[in-house]
Protein backbone atom coordinates (compact mmCIF):
# COMPACT_ATOMS: atom_id res chain seq x y z
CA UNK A 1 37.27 130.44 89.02
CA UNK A 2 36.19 131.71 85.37
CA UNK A 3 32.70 132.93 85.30
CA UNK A 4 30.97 132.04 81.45
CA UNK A 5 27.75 132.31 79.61
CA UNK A 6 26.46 130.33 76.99
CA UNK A 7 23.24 130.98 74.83
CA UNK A 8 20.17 128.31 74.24
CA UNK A 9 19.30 129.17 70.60
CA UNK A 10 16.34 127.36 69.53
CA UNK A 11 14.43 127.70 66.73
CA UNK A 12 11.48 125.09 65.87
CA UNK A 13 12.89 122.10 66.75
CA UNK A 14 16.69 123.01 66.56
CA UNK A 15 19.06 123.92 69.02
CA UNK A 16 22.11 126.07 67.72
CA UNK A 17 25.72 124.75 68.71
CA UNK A 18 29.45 125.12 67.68
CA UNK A 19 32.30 123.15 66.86
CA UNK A 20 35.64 124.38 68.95
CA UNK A 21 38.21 125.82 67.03
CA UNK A 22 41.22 123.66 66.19
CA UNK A 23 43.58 125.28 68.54
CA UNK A 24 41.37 124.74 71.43
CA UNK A 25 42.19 122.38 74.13
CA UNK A 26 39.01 120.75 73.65
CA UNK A 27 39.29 120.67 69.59
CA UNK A 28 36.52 118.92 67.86
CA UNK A 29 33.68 119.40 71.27
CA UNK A 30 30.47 120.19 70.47
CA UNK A 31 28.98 123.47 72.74
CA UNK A 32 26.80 126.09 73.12
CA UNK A 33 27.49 129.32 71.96
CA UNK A 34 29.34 131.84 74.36
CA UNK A 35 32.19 132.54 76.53
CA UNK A 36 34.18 134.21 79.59
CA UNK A 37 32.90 137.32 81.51
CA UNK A 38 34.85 140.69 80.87
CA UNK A 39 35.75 142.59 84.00
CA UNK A 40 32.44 144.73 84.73
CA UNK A 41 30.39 142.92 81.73
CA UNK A 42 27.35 141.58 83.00
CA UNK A 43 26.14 137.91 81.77
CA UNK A 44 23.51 139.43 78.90
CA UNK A 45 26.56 142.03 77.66
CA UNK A 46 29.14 139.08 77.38
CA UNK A 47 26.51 136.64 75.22
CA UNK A 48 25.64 139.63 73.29
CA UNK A 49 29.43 140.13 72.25
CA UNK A 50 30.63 136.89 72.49
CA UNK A 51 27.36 135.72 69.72
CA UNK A 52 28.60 139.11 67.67
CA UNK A 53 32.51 137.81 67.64
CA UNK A 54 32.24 133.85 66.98
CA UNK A 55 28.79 134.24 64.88
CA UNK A 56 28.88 137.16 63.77
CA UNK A 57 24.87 137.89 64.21
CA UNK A 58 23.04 140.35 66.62
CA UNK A 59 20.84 138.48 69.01
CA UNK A 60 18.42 139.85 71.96
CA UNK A 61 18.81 138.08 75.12
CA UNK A 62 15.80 136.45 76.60
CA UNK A 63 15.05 135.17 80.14
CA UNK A 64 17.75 132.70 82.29
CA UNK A 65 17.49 129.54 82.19
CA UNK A 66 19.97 127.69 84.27
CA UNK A 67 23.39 127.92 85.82
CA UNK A 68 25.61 124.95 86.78
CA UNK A 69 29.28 124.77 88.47
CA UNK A 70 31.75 122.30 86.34
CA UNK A 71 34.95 122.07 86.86
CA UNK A 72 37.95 120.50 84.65
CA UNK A 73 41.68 120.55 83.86
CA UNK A 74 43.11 121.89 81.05
């Protein structure tokens, strides 16, 4: 099982999401911003690189929220 993080960016009213990249399985899906755990990353390090790589900003990471178990085939 992959363990990933995704960040709840609000602001106002607005809630930040992406657009999958093209040569994703899931192309055109909407979702929230994040990705898979490194080996020895904790959950705040891997949203704090994964925002860097795909948005390139520099976020602070606030408190948790949720966490869910999905499942799906590739």
């Amino acid at each position: 099982m992959k363990k990933v993080v995704a960040a709840i960016i609000k602001e106002k009213d607005q809630l930040l999401i992406a657009q999958r990249h093209s040569k994703d399985p899931l192309t055109s899906k909407w979702e929230f911003p994040g990705g898979k755990l490194e080996p020895g990353e904790t959950p705040e390090e891997c949203l704090v690189r994964e925002i860097r790589e795909e948005l390139q900003v520099e976020v602070e990471i606030g408190s948790f929220y949720d966490d869910n178990v999905y499942g799906f085939k590739d």
